[in-house]
Protein backbone atom coordinates (compact mmCIF):
# COMPACT_ATOMS: atom_id res chain seq x y z
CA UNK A 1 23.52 27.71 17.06
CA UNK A 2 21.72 28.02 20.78
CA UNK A 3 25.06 29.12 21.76
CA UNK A 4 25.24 32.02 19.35
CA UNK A 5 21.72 32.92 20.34
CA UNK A 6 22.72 32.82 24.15
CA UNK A 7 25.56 34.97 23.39
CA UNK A 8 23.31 37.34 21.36
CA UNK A 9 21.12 37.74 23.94
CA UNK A 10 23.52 38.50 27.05
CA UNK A 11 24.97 41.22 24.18
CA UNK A 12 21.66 42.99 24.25
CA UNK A 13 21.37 42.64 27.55
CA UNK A 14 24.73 44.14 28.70
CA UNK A 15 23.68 46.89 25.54
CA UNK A 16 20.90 48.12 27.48
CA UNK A 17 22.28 48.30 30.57
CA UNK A 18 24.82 49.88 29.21
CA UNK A 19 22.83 52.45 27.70
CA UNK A 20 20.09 52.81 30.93
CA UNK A 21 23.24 54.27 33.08
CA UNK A 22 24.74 56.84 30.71
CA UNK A 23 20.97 57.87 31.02
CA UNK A 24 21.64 58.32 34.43
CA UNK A 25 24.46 59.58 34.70
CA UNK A 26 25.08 61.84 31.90
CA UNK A 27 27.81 61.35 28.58
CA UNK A 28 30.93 62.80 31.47
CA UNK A 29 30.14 61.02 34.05
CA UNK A 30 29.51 58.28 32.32
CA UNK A 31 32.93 58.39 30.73
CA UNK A 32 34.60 58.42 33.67
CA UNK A 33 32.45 55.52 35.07
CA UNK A 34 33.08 52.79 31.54
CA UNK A 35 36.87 53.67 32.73
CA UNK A 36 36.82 52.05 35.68
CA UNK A 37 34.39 49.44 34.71
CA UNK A 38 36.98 48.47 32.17
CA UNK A 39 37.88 45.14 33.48
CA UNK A 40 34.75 44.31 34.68
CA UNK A 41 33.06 44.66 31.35
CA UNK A 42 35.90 42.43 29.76
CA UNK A 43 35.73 40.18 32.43
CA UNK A 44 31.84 39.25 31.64
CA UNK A 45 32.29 39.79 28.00
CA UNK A 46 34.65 36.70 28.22
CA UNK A 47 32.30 35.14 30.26
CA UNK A 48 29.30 35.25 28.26
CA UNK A 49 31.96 33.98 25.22
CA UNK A 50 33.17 30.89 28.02
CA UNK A 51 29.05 30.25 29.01
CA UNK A 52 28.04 30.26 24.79
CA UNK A 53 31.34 28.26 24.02
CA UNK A 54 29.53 25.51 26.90
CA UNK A 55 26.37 25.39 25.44
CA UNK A 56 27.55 24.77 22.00
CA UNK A 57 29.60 21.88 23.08
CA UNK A 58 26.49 19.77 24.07
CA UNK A 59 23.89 18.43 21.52
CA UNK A 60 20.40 16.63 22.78
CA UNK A 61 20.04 14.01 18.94
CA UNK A 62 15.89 13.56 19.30
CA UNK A 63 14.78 10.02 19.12
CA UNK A 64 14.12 8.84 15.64
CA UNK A 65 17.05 10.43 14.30
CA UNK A 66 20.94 9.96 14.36
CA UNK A 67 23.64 12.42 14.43
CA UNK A 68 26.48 12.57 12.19
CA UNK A 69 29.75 14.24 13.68
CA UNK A 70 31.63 16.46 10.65
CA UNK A 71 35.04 17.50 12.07
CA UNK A 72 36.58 20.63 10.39
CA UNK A 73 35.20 19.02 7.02
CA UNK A 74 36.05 14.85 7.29
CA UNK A 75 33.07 12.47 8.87
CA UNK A 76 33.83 11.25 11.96
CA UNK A 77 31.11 8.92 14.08
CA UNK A 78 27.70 8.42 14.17
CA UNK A 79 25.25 9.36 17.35
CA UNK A 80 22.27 7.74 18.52
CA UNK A 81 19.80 9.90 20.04
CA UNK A 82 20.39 11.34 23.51
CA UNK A 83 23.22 13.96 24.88
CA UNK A 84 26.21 14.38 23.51
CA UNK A 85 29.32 16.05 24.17
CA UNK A 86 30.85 17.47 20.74
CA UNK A 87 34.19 20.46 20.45
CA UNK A 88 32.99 23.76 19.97
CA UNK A 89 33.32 25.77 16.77
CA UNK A 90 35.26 22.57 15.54
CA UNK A 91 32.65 20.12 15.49
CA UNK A 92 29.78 19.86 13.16
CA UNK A 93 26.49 17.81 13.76
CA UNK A 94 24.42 16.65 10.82
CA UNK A 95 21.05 15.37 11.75
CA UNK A 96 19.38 12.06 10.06
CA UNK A 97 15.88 10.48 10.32
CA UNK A 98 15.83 6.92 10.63
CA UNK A 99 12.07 6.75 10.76
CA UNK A 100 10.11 5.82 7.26
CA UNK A 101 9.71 8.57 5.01
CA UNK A 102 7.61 8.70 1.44
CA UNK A 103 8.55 9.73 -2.14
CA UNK A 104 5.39 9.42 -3.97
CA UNK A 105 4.77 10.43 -7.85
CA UNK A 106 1.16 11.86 -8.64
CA UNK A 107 -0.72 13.99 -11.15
CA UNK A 108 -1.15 16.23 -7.79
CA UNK A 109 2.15 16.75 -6.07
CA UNK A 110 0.95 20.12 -4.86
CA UNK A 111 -1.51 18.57 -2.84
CA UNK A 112 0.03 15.21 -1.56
CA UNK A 113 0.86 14.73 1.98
CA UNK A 114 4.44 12.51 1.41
CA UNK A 115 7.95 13.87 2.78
CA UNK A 116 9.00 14.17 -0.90
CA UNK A 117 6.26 14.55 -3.53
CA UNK A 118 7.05 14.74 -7.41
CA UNK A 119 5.25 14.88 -10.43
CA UNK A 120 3.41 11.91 -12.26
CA UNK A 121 6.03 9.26 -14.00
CA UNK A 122 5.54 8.94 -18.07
CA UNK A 123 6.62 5.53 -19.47
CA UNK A 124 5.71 3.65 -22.25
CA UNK A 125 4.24 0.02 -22.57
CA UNK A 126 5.69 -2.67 -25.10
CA UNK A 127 2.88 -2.65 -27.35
CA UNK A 128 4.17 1.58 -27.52
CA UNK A 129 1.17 3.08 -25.25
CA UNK A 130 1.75 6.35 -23.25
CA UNK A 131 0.96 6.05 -19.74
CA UNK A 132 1.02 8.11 -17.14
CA UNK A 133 2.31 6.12 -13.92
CA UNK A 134 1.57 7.54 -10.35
CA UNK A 135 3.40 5.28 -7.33
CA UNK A 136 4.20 6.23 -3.49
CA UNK A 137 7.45 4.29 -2.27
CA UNK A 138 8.33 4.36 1.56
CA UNK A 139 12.19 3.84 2.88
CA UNK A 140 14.51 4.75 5.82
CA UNK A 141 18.18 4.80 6.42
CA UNK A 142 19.58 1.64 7.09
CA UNK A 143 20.64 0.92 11.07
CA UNK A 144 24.89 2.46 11.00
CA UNK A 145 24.86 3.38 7.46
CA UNK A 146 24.54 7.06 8.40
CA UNK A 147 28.05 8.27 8.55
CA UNK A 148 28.52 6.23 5.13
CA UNK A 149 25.47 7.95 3.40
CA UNK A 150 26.88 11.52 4.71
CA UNK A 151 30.41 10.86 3.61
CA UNK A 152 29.28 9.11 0.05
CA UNK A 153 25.86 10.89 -0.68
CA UNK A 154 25.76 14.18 1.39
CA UNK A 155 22.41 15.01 3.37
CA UNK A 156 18.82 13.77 3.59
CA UNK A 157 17.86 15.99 0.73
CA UNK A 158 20.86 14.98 -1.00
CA UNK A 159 20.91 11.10 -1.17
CA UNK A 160 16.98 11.99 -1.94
CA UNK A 161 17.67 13.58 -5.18
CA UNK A 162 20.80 11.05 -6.66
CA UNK A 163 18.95 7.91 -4.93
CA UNK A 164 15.60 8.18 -4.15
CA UNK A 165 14.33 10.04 -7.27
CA UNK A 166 17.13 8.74 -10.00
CA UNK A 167 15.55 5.14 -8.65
CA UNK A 168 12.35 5.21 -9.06
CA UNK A 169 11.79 7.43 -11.60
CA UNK A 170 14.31 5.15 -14.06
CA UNK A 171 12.38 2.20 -13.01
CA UNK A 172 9.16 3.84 -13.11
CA UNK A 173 9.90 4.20 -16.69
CA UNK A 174 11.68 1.07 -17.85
CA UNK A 175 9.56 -1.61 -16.03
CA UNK A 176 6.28 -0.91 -17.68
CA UNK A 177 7.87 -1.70 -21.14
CA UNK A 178 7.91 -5.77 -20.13
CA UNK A 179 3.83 -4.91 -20.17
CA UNK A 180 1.84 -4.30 -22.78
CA UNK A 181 -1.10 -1.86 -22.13
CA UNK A 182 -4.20 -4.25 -21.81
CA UNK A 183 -1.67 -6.17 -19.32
CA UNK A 184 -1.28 -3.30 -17.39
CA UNK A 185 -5.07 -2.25 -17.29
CA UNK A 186 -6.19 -5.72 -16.07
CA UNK A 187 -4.39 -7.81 -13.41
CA UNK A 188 -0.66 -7.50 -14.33
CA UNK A 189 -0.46 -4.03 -12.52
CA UNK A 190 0.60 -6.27 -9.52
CA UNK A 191 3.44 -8.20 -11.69
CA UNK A 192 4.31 -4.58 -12.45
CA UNK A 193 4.47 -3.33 -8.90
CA UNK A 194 6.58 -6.37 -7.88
CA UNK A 195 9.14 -5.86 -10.66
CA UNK A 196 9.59 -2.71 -9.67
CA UNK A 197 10.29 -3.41 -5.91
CA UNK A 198 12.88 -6.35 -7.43
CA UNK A 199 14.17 -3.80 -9.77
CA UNK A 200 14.37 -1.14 -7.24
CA UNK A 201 15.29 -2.74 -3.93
CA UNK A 202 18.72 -3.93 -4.30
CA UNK A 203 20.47 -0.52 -5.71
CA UNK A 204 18.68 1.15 -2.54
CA UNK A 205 20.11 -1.62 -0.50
CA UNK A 206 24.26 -0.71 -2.06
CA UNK A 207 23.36 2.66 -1.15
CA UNK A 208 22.85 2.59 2.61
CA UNK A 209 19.00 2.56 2.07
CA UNK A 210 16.06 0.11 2.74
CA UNK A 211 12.80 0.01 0.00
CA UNK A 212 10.25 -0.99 2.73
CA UNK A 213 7.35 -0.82 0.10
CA UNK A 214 6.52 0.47 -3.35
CA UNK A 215 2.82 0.93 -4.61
CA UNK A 216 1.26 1.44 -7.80
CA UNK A 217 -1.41 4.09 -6.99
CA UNK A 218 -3.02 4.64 -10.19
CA UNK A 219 -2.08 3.95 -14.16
CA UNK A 220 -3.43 6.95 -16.57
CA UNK A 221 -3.92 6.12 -20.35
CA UNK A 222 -4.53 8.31 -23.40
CA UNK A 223 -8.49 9.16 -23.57
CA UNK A 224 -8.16 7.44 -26.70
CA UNK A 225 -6.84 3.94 -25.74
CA UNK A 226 -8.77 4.18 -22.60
CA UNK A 227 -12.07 4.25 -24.47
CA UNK A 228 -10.41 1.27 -26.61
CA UNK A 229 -9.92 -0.39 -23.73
CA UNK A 230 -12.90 0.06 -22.17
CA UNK A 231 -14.91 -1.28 -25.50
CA UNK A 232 -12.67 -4.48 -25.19
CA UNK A 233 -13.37 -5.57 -22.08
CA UNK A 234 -17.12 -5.12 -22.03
CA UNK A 235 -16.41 -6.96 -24.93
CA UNK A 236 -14.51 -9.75 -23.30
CA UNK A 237 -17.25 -9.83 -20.46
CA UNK A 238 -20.30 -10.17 -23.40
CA UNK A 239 -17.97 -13.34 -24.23
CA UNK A 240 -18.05 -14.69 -21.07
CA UNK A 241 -21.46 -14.15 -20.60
CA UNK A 242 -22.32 -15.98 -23.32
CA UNK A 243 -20.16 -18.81 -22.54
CA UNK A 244 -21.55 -19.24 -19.18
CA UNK A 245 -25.28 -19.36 -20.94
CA UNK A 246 -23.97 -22.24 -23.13
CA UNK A 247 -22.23 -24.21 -20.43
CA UNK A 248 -25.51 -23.57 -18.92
CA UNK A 249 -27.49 -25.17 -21.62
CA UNK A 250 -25.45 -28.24 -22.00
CA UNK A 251 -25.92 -28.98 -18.55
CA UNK A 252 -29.18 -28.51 -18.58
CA UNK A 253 -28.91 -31.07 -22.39
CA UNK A 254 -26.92 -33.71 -19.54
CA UNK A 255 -29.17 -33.25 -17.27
CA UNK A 256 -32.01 -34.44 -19.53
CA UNK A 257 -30.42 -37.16 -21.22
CA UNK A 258 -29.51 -38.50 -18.15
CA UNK A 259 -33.14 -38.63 -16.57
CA UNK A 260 -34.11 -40.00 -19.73
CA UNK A 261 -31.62 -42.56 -19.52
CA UNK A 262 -32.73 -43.24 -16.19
CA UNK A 263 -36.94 -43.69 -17.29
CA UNK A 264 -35.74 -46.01 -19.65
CA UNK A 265 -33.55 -47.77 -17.25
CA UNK A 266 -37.04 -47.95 -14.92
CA UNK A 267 -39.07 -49.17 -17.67
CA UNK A 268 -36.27 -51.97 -19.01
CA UNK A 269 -36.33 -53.51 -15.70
CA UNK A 270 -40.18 -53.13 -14.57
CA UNK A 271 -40.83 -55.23 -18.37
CA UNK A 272 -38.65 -57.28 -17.41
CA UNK A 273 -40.19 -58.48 -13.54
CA UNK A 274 -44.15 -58.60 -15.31
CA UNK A 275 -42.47 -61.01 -18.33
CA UNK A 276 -41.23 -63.18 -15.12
CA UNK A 277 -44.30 -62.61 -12.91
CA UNK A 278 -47.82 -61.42 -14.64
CA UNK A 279 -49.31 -61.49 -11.39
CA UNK A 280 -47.52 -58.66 -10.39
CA UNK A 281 -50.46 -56.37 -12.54
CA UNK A 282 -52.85 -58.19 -10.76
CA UNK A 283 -51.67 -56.86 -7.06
CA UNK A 284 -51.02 -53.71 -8.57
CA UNK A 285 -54.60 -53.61 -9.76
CA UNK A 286 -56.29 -54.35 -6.21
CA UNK A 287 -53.66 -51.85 -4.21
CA UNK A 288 -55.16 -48.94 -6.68
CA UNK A 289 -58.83 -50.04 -5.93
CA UNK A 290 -60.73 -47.17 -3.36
CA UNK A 291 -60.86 -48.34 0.01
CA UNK A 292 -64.25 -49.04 0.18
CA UNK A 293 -64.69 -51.14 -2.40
CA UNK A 294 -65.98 -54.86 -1.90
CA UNK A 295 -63.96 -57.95 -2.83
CA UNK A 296 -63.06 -61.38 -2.52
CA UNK A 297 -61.82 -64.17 -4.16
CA UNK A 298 -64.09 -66.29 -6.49
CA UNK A 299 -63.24 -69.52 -8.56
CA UNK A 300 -61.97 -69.47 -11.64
CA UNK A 301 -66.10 -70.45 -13.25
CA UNK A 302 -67.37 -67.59 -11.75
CA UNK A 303 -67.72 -63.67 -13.17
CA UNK A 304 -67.11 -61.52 -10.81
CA UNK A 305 -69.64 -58.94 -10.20
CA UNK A 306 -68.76 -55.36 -8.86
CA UNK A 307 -70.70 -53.53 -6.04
CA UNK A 308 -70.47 -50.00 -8.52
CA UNK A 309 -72.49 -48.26 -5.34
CA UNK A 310 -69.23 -48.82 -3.35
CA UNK A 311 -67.72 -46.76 -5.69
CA UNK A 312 -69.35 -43.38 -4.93
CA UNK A 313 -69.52 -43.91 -1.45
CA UNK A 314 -73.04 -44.66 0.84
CA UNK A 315 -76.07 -43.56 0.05
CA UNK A 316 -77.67 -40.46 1.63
């Protein structure tokens, strides 16, 4: 194509020129001049053919794409990125990313920034719930499979539309019947997402493609159901509460019985030391007295009398 335009723009050139010196020299004159400028204008008319013919034949594939040669129709070898040299007007050069690109499904596509968006995916669960499934999935060509995809599945756009799409979209729809709809509201979303990327990753794979990641982005149900669904799980979560607050209680219950157990324990063996040792009441007795009280040990005849002013302290 840049040789085309090279030509093109020489032809204007030589046009102009061409038109400046009739200007000049009037329509006889003229005349008489294109006559003996006859070779001369076919010589650079081949010229600029031989310098456009030059420039065609060399091809600059940009990094993070590869080339794929067509010659006069049949698929011939694949080119990494740099300059090539390729036969003019025979050769064909059909350009390939190998860099990641995105298909993503969304209630939105108008507005979503992927390399192919499409509208939202509509399945339904096994318990027979519409859904509305939105999911972005990221691939790239795999390394040498270029020429194959051109030759099997046509261009980017192409192998896109009978790969790509078909894929997902078939999946999209068949994997969320193994769920039912509560499944798919809760945790399983990520047992979904996985079977999907199992389901989805192997037919890219026979196809000269590589499913680097698929994502759930968002799961739409019915107003209805998701009002249903709502109820149930505050429902669910009222359940748990209230489980916790029992489990709460009887531990508290253990905890009880098990102090009490351990009193009684106390008491069982503290009977048992002042049936073996009475005495015991006796020492217990003086260590409670105040500090400043007045003792000492008298014979057994003799009542002891207590110094009650030691009790409330010295006298002022």
């Amino acid at each position: 194509m840049s040789g085309y335009l090279i030509a093109f723009v020489f032809g204007i050139l030589i046009m102009g020129a061409l038109i400046a010196q009739r200007e000049r020299m009037g329509s006889g004159s003229f005349n008489a001049w294109l006559k003996g400028k006859k070779g001369l204008a076919v010589s650079a008319l081949l010229g600029i053919i031989v310098i456009a013919l030059l420039v065609q034949a060399f091809i600059t594939v940009q990094a993070g794409t590869v080339g794929v040669v067509k010659r006069l129709g049949a698929v011939r070898q694949e080119l990494k990125p740099g300059l090539h040299v390729i036969v003019p007007l025979i050769d064909k050069v059909v350009i390939f990313p190998t860099l990641k690109k995105t298909y993503e499904a969304s209630d939105s596509p108008q507005s979503s920034m992927a390399d192919y968006p499409d509208i939202i995916i509509t399945a339904l669960t096994s318990d027979g719930q519409q859904i509305r499934v939105g999911m972005t999935a990221r691939f790239m060509i795999q390394p040498g499979k270029a020429a194959w995809i051109l030759q099997n599945l046509g261009s980017e756009r192409e192998f896109v539309e009978k790969v790509v799409k078909t894929e997902i979209r078939g999946s999209g729809r068949r994997v969320p019947t193994r769920f039912a709809a509560y499944d798919l509201y809760t945790k399983k979303s990520y047992e979904a997402q996985q079977a999907l990327f199992d389901e989805i990753a192997p037919k890219f794979e026979q196809n000269g493609l590589i499913l680097d990641e698929i994502i759930i982005r968002n799961i739409i149900f019915t107003a209805e159901y998701a009002k249903t669904l709502e109820e149930k799980q505050i429902a669910l979560e009222n359940i748990t509460t209230e489980k916790n607050k029992l489990e709460q209680e009887k531990i508290r219950k253990e905890q009880k019985i098990v102090a009490a157990e351990g009193d009684a324990k106390s008491i069982e063996i503290r009977q048992a030391a002042l049936t073996k040792n009475p005495t015991i009441i006796q020492w217990e007795f003086v260590q409670k007295l105040a500090p400043n009280i007045q003792w000492g040990i008298m014979p057994d005849n003799i009542i002891p009398v207590v110094n009650f002013k030691g009790l409330t302290g010295p006298e002022k």
